[in-house]
N, C-alpha and C. Protein backbone atom coordinates (compact mmCIF):
# COMPACT_ATOMS: atom_id res chain seq x y z
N UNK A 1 84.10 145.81 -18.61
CA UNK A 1 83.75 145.56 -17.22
C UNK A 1 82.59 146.43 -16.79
N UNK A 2 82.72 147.72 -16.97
CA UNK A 2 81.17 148.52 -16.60
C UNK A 2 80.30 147.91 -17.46
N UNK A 3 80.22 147.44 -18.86
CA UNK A 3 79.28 147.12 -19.26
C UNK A 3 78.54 145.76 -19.00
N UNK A 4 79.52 145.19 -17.38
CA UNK A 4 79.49 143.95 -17.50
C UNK A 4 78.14 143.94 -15.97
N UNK A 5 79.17 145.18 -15.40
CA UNK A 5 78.07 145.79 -14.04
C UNK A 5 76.89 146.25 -14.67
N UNK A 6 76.79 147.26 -15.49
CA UNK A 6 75.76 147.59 -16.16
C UNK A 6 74.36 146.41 -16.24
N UNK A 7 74.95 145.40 -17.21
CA UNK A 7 73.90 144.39 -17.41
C UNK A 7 73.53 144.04 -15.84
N UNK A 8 74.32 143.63 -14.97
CA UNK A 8 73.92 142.76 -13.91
C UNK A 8 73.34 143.28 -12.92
N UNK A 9 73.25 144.92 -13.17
CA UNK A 9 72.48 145.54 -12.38
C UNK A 9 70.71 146.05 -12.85
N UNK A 10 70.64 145.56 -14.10
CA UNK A 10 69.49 145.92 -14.90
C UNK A 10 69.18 144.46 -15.04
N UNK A 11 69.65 143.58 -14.94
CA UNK A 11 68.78 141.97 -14.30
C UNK A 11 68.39 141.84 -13.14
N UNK A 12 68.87 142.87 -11.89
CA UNK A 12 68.24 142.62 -11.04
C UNK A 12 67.40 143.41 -10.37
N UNK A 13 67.04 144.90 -11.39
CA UNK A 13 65.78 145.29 -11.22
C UNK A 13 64.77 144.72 -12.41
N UNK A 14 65.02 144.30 -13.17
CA UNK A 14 63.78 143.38 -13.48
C UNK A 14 63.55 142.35 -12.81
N UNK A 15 64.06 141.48 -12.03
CA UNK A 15 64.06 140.49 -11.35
C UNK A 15 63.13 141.24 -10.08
N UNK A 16 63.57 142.12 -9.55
CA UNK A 16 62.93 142.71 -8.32
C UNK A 16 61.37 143.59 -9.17
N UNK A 17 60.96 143.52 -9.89
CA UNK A 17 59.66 144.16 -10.72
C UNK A 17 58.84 142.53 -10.94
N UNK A 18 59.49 141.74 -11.12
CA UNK A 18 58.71 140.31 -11.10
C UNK A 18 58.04 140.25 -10.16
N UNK A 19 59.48 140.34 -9.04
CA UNK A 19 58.65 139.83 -8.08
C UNK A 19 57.73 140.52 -7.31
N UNK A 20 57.93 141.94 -7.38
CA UNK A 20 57.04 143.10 -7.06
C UNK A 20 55.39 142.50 -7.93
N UNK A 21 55.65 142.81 -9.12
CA UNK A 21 54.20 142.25 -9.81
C UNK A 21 53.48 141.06 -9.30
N UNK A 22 54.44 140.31 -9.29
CA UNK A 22 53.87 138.63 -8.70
C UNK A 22 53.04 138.94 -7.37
N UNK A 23 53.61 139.45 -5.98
CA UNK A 23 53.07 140.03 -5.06
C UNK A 23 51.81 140.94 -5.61
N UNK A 24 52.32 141.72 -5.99
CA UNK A 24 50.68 142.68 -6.03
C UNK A 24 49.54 141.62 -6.91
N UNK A 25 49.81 140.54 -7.61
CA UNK A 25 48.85 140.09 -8.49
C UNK A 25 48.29 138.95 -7.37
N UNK A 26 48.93 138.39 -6.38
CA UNK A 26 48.43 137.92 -5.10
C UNK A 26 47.82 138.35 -4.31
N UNK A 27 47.90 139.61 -3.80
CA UNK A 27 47.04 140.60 -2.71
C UNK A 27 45.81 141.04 -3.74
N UNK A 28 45.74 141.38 -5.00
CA UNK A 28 44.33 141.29 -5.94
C UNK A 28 43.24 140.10 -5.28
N UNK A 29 44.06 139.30 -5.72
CA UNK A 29 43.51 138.14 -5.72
C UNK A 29 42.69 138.01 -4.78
N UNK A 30 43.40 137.62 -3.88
CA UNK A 30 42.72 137.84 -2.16
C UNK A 30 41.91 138.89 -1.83
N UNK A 31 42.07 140.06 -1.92
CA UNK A 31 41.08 141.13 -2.14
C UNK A 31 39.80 141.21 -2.87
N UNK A 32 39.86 140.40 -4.02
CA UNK A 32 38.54 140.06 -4.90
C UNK A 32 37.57 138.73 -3.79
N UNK A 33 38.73 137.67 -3.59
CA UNK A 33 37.83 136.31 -3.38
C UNK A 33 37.35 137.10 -2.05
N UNK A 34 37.96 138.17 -1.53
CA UNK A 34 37.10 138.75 0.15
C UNK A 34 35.86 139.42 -0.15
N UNK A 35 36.00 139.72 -1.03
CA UNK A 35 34.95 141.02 -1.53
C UNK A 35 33.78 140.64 -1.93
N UNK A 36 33.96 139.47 -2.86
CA UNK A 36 32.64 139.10 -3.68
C UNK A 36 31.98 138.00 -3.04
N UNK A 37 30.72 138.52 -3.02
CA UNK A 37 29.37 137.92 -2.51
C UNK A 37 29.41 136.41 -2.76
N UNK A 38 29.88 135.95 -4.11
CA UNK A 38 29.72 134.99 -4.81
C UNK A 38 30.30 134.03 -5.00
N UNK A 39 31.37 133.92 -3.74
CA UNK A 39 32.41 133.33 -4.11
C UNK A 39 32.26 131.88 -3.25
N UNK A 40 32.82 130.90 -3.44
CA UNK A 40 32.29 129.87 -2.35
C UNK A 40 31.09 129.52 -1.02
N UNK A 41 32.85 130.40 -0.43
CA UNK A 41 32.39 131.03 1.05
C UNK A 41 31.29 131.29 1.09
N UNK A 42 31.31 132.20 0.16
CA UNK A 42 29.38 133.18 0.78
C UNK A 42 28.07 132.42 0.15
N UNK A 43 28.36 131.24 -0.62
CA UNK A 43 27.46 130.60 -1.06
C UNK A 43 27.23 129.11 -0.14
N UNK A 44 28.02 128.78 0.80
CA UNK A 44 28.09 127.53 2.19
C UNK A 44 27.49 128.54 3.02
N UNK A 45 27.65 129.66 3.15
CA UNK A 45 27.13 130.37 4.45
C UNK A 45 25.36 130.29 3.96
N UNK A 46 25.05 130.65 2.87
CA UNK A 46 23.83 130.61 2.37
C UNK A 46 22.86 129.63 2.35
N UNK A 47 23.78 128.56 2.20
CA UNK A 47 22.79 127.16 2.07
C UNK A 47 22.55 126.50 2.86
N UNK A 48 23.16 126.86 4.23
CA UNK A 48 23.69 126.19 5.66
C UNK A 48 22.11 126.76 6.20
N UNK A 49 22.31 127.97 6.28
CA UNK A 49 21.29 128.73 6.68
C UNK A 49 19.95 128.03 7.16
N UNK A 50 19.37 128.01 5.38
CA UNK A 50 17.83 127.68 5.42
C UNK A 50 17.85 126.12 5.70
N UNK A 51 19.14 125.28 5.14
CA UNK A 51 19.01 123.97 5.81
C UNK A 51 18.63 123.70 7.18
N UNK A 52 19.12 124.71 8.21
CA UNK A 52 18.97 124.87 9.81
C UNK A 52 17.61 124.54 9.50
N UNK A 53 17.10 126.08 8.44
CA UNK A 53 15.66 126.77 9.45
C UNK A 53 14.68 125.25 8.85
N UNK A 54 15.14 124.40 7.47
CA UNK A 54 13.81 123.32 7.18
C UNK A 54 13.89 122.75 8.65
N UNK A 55 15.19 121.99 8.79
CA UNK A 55 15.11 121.10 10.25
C UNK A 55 14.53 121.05 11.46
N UNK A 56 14.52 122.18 11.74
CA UNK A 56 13.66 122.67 12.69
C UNK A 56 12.27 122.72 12.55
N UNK A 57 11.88 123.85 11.53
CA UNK A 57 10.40 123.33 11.06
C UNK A 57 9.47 122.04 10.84
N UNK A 58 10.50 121.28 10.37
CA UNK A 58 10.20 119.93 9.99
C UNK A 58 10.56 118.80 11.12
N UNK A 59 11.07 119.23 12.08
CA UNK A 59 11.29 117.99 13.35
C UNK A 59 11.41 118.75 13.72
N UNK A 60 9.92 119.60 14.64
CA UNK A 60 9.88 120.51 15.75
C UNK A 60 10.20 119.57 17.06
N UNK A 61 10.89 119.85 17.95
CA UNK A 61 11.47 119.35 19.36
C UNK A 61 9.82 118.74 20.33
N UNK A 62 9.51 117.37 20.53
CA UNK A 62 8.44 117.29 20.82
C UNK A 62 8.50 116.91 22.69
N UNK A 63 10.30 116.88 22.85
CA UNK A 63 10.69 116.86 24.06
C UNK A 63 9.91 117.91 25.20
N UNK A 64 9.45 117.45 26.39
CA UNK A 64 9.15 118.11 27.19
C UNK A 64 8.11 117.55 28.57
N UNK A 65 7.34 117.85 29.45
CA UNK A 65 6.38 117.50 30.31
C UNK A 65 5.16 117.66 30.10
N UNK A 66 4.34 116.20 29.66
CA UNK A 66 2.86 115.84 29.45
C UNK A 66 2.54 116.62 27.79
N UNK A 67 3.30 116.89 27.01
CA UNK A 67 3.42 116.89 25.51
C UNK A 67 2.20 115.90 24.98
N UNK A 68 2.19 114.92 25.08
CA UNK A 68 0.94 114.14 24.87
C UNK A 68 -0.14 114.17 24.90
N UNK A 69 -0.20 114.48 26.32
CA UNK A 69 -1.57 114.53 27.20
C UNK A 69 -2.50 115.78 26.74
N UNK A 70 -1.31 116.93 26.75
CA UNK A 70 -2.01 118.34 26.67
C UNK A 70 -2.77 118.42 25.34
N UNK A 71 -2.03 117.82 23.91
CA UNK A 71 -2.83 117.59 22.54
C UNK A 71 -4.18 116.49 22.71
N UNK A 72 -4.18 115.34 23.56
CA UNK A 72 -5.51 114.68 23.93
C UNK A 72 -6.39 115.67 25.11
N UNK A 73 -6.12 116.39 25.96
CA UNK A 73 -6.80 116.83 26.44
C UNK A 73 -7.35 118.07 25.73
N UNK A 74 -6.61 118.66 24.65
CA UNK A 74 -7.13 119.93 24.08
C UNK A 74 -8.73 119.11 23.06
N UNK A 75 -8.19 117.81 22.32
CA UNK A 75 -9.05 117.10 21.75
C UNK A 75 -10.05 117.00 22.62
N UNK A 76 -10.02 116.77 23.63
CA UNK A 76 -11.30 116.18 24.26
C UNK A 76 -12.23 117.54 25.09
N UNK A 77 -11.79 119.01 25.04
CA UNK A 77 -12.31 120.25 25.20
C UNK A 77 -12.79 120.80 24.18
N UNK A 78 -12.06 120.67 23.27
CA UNK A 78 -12.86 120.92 21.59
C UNK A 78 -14.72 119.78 21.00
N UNK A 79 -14.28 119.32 21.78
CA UNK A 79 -16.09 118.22 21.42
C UNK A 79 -16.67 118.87 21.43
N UNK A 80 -17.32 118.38 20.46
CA UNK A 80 -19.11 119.23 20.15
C UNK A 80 -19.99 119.17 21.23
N UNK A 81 -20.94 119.93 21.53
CA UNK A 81 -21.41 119.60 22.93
C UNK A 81 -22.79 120.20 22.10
N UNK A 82 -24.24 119.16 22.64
CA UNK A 82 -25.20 120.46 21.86
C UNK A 82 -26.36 119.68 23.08
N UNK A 83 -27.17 120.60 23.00
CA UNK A 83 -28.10 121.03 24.00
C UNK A 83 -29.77 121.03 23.79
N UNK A 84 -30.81 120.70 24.05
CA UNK A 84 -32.06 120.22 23.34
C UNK A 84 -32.90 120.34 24.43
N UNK A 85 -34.03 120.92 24.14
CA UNK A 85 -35.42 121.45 25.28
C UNK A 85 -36.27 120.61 24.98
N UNK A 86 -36.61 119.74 25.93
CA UNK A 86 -38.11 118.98 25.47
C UNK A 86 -39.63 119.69 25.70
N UNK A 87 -40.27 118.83 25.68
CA UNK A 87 -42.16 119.76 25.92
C UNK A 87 -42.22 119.88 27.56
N UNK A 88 -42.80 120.70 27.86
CA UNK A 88 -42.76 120.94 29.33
C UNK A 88 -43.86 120.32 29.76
N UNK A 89 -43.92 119.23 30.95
CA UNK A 89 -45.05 118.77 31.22
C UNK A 89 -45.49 119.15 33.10
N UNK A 90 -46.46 118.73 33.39
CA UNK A 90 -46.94 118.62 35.07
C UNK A 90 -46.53 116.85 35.78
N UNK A 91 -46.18 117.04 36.56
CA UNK A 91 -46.48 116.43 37.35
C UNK A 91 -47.45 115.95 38.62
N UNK A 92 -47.40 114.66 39.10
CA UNK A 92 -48.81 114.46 40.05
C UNK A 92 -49.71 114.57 39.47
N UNK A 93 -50.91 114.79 40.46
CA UNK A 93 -52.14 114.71 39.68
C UNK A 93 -52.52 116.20 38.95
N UNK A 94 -53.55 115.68 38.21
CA UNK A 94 -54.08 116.76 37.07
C UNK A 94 -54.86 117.34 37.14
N UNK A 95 -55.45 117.08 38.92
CA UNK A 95 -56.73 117.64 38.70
C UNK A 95 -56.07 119.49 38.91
N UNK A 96 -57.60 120.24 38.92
CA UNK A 96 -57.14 121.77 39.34
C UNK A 96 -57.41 122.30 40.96
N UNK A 97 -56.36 121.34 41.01
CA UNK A 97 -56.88 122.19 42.12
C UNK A 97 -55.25 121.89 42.87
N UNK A 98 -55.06 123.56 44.01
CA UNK A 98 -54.13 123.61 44.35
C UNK A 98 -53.81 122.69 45.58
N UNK A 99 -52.33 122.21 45.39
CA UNK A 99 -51.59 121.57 46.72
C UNK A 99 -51.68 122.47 48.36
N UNK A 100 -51.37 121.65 49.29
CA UNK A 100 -51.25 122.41 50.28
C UNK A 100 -50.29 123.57 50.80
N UNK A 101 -49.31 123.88 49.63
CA UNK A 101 -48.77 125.24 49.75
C UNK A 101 -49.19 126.02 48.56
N UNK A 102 -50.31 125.57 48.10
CA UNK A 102 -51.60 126.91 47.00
C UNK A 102 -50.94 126.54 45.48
N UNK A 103 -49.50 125.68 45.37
CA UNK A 103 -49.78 125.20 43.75
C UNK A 103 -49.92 124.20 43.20
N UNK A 104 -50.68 124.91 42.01
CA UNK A 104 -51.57 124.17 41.31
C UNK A 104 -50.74 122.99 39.76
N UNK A 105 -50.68 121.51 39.83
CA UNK A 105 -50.17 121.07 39.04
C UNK A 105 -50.77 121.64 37.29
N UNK A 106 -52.39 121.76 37.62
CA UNK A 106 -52.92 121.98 36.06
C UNK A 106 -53.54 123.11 36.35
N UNK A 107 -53.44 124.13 35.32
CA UNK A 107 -54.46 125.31 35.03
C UNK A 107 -55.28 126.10 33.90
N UNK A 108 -56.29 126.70 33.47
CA UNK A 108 -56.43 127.43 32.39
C UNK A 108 -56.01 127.17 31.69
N UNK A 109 -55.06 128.29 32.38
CA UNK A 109 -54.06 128.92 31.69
C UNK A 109 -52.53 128.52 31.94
N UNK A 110 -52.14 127.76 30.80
CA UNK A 110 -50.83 127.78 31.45
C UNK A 110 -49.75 128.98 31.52
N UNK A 111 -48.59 128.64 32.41
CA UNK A 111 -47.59 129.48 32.36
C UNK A 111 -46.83 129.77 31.29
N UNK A 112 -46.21 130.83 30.43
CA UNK A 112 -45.64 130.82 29.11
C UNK A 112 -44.52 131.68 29.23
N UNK A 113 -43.08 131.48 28.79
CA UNK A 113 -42.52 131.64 28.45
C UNK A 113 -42.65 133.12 27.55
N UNK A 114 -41.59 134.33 27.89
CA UNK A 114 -42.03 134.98 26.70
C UNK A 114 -41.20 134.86 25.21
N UNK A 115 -41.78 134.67 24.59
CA UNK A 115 -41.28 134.59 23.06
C UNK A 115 -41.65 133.01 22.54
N UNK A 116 -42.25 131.95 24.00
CA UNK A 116 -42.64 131.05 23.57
C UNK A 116 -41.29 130.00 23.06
N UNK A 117 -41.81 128.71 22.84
CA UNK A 117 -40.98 127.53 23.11
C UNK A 117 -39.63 127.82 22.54
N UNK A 118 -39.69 128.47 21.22
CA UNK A 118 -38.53 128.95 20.33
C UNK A 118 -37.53 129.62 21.15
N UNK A 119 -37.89 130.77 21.70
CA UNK A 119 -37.00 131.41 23.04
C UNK A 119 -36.85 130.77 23.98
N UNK A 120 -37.26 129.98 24.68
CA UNK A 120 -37.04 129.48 25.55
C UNK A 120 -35.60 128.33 25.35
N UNK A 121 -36.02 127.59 23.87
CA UNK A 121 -34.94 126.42 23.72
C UNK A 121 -33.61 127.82 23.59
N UNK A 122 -33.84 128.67 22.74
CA UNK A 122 -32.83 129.95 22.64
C UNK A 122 -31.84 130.14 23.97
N UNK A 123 -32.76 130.59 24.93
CA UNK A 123 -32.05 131.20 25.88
C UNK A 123 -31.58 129.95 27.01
N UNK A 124 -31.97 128.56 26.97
CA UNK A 124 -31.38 127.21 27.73
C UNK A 124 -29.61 127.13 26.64
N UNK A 125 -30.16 127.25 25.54
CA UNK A 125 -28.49 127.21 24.28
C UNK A 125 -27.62 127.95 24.80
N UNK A 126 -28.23 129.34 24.97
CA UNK A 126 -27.45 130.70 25.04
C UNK A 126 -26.37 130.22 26.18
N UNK A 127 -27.48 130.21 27.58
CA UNK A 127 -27.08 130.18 28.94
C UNK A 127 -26.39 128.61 29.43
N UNK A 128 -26.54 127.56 29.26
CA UNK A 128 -25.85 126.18 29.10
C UNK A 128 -24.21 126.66 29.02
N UNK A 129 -23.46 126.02 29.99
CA UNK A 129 -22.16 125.66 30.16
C UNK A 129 -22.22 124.55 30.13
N UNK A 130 -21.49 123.41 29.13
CA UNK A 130 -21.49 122.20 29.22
C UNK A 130 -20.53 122.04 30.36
N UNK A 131 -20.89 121.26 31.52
CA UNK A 131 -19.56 121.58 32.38
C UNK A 131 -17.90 120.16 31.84
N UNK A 132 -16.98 120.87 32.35
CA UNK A 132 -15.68 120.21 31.63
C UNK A 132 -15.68 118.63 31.88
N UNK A 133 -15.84 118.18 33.51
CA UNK A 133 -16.17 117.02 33.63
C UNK A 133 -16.74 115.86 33.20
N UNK A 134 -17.84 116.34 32.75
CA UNK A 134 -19.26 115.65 31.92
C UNK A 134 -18.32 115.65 30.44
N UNK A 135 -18.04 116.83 29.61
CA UNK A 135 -17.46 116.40 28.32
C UNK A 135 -16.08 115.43 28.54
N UNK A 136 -15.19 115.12 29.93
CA UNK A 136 -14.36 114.74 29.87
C UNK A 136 -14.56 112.98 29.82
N UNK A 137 -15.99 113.02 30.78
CA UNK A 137 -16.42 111.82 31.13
C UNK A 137 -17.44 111.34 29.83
N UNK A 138 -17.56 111.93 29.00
CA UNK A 138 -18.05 111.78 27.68
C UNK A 138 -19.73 111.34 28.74
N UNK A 139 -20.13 112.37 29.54
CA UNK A 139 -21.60 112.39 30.13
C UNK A 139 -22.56 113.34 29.36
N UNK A 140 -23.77 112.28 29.38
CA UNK A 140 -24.35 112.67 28.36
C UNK A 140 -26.23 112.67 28.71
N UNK A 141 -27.48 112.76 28.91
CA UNK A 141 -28.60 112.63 28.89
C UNK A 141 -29.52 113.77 29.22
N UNK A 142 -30.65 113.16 29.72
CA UNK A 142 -31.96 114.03 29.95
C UNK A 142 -32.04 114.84 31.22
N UNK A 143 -32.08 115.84 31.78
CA UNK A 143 -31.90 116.28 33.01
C UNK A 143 -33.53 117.03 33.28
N UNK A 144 -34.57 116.08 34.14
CA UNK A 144 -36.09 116.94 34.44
C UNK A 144 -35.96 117.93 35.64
N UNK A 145 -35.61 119.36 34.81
CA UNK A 145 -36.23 120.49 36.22
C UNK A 145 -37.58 120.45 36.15
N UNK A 146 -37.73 120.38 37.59
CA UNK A 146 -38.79 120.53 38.33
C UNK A 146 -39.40 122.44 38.34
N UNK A 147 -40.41 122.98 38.30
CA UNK A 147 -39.85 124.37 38.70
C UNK A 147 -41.28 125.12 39.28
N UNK A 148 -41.65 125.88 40.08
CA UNK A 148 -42.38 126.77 39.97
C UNK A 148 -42.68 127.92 39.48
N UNK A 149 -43.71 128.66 38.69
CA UNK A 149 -43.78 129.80 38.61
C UNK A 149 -44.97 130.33 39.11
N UNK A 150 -44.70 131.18 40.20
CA UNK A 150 -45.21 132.27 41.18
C UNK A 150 -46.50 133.07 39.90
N UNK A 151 -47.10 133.44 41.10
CA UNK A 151 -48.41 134.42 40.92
C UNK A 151 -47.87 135.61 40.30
N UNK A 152 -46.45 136.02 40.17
CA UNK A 152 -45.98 136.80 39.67
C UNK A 152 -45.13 136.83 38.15
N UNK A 153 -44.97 135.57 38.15
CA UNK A 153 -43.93 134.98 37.12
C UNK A 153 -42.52 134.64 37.35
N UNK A 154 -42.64 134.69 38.79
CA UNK A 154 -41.28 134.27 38.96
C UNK A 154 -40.59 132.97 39.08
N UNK A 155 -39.75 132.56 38.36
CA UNK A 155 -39.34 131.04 38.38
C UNK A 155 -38.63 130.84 40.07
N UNK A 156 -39.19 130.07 40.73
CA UNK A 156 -38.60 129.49 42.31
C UNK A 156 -38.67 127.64 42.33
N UNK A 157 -37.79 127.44 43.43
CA UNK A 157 -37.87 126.40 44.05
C UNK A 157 -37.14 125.20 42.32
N UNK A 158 -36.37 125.56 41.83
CA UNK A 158 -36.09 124.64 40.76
C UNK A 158 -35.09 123.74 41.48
N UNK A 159 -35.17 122.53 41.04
CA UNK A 159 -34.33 121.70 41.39
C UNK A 159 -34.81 119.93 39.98
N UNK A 160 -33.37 119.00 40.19
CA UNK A 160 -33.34 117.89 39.41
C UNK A 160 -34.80 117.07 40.43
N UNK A 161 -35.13 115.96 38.95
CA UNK A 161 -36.32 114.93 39.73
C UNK A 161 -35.67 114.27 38.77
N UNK A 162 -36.22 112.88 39.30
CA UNK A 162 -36.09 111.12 38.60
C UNK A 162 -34.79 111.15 38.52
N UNK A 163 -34.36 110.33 37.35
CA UNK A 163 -32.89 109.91 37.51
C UNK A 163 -31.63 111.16 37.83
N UNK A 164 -30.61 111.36 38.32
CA UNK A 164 -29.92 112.32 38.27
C UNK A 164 -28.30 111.60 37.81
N UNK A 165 -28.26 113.09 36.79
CA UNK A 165 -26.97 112.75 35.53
C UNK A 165 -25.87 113.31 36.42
N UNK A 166 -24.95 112.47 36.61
CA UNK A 166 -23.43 112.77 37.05
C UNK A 166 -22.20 114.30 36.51
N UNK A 167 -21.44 114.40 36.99
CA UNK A 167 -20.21 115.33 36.21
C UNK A 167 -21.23 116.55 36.42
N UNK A 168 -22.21 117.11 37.17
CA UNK A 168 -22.52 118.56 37.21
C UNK A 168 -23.19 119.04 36.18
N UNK A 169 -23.94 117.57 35.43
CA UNK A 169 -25.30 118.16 34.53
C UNK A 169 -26.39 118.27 35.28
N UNK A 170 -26.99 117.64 36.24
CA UNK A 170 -27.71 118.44 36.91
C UNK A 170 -28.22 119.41 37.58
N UNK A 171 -26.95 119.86 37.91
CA UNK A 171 -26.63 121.17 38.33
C UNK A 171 -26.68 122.29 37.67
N UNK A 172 -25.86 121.92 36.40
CA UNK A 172 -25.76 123.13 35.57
C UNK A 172 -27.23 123.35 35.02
N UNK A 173 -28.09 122.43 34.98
CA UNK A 173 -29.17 122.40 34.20
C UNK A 173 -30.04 123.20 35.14
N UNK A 174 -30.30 122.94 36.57
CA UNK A 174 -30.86 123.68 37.24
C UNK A 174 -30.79 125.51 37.99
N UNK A 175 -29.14 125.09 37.46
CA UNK A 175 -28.61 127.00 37.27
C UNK A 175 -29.47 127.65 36.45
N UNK A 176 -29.37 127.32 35.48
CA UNK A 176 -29.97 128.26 34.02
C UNK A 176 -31.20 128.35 34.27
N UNK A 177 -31.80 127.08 34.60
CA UNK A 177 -33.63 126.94 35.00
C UNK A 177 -33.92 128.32 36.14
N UNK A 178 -33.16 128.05 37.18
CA UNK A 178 -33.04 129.22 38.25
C UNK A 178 -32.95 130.58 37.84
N UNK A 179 -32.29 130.89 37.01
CA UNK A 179 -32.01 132.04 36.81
C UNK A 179 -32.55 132.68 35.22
N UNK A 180 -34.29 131.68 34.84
CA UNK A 180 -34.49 132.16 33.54
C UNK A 180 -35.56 133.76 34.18
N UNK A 181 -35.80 134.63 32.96
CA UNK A 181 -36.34 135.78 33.63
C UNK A 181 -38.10 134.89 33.59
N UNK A 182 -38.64 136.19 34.47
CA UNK A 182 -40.06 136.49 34.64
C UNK A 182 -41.07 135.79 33.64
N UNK A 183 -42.23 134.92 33.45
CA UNK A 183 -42.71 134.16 32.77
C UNK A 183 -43.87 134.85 32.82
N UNK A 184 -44.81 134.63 32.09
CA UNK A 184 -46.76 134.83 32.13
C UNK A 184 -47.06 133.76 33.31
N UNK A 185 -48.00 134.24 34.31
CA UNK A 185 -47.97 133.34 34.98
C UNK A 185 -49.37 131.86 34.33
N UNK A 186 -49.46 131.02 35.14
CA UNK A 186 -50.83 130.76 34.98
C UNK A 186 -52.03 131.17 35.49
N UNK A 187 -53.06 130.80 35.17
CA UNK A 187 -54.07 131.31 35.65
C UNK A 187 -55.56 130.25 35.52
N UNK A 188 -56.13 130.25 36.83
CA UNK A 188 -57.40 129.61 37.29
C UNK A 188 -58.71 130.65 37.90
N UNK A 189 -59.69 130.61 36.75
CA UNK A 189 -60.82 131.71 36.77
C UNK A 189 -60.49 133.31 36.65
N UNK A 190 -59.36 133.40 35.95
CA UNK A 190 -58.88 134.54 35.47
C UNK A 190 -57.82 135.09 36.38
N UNK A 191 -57.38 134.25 37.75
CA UNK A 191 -56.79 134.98 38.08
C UNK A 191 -55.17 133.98 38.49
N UNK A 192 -54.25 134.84 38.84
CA UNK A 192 -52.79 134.36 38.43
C UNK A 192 -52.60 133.57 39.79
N UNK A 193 -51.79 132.74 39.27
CA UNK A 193 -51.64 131.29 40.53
C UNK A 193 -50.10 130.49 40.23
N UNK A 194 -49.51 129.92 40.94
CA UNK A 194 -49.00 129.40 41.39
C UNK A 194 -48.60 127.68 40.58
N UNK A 195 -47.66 127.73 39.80
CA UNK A 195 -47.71 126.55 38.89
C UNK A 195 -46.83 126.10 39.22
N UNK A 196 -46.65 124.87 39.20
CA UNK A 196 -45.64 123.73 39.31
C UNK A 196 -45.33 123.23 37.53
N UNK A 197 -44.02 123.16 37.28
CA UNK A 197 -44.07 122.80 35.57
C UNK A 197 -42.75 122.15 35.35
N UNK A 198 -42.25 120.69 34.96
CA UNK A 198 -41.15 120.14 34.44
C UNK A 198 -40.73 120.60 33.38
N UNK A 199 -39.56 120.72 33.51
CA UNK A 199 -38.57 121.26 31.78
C UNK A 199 -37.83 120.36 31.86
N UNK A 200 -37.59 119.38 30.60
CA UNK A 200 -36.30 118.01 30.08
C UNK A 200 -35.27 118.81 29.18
N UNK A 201 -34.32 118.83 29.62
CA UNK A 201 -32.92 119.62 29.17
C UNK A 201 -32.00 117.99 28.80
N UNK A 202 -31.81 118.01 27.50
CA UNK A 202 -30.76 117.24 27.29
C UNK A 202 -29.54 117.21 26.94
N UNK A 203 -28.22 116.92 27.63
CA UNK A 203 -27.37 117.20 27.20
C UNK A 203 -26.48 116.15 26.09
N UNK A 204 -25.90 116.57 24.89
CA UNK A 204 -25.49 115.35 24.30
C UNK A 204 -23.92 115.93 24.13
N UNK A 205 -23.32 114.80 24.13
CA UNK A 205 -21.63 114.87 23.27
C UNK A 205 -21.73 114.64 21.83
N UNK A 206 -21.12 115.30 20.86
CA UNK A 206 -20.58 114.74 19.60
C UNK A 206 -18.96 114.29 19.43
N UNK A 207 -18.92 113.48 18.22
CA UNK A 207 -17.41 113.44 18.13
C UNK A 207 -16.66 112.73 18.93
């Protein structure tokens, strides 16, 4: 009989070591699949990821107000715009001799530019704002300032003649004319006078 307790008490600490082992070989388990980087889990979290970030990149959200408009209007501010000085001529008559406020259409000497035609087309490039209107209105041509230069060299009295170009090319054309510096003046029997002289400014669109 003790040897009968004996056995039945040494079956049921091996029985209780099973199941002890069995448990701890479960909490391993679980402890590893938490731990490692590599395990499913952490490889769906990974791939999810950059799938987001293509989607987005690749079907950027084009939802919003005047989205359209603003990419055609950036197109149509980006145009080439270029700018061209013609030969400067007189108007009226040719003879020499001065009008009744003392200027003279022809002289000598004419009035010159300093640095000459090269600078001059230079500094109309430099100073030219194509204005936004005109590139919007795809406006485009010849604009004749009119201009005086004084006994001194000073450019006065500029303003548009003959046809006049719409969208604020005439305007702009006669800004820059207005505000070019100090010229050589002309001159009749050596001495400095009073010139009247057209400048053709053309404006063109490209593109």
């Amino acid at each position: 009989m003790k040897n009968r307790k004996s056995l039945w008490v040494h079956a049921l600490v091996i029985t209780g070591s099973v199941i002890f082992l069995s448990a701890c070989h479960g909490n391993r388990d679980y402890t590893s699949n938490s731990a490692n980087p590599s395990e499913p889990a952490g490889d769906t979290t990974m791939k999810t990821t950059p799938s987001n970030t293509d989607t987005t990149m690749k079907n950027p959200s084009t939802k919003g107000t005047g989205g359209s408009s603003t990419t055609s209007k950036k197109n149509v501010t980006n145009k080439k715009t270029r700018v061209t000085v013609g030969t400067m001529t007189s108007k009226g008559t040719m003879s020499m001799k001065p009008d009744k406020n003392g200027v003279y259409e022809m002289t000598e000497v004419k009035p010159a530019y300093p640095g000459g035609h090269s600078a001059l087309e230079s500094y109309i490039n430099d100073h030219v704002e194509y204005p936004q209107d005109a590139i919007d209105n795809n406006s485009q041509g010849t604009v004749d300032v009119q201009f005086i230069v004084d006994q001194n060299g000073k450019v006065t009295d500029a303003k548009a003649i003959g046809k006049q170009l719409q969208n604020g090319l005439a305007d702009e054309a006669v800004r820059v004319v207005s505000n070019m510096p100090n010229w050589t003046p002309g001159k009749v029997k050596g001495k400095n006078v009073k010139t009247r002289m057209v400048l053709p400014i053309t404006f063109k669109t490209e593109g």
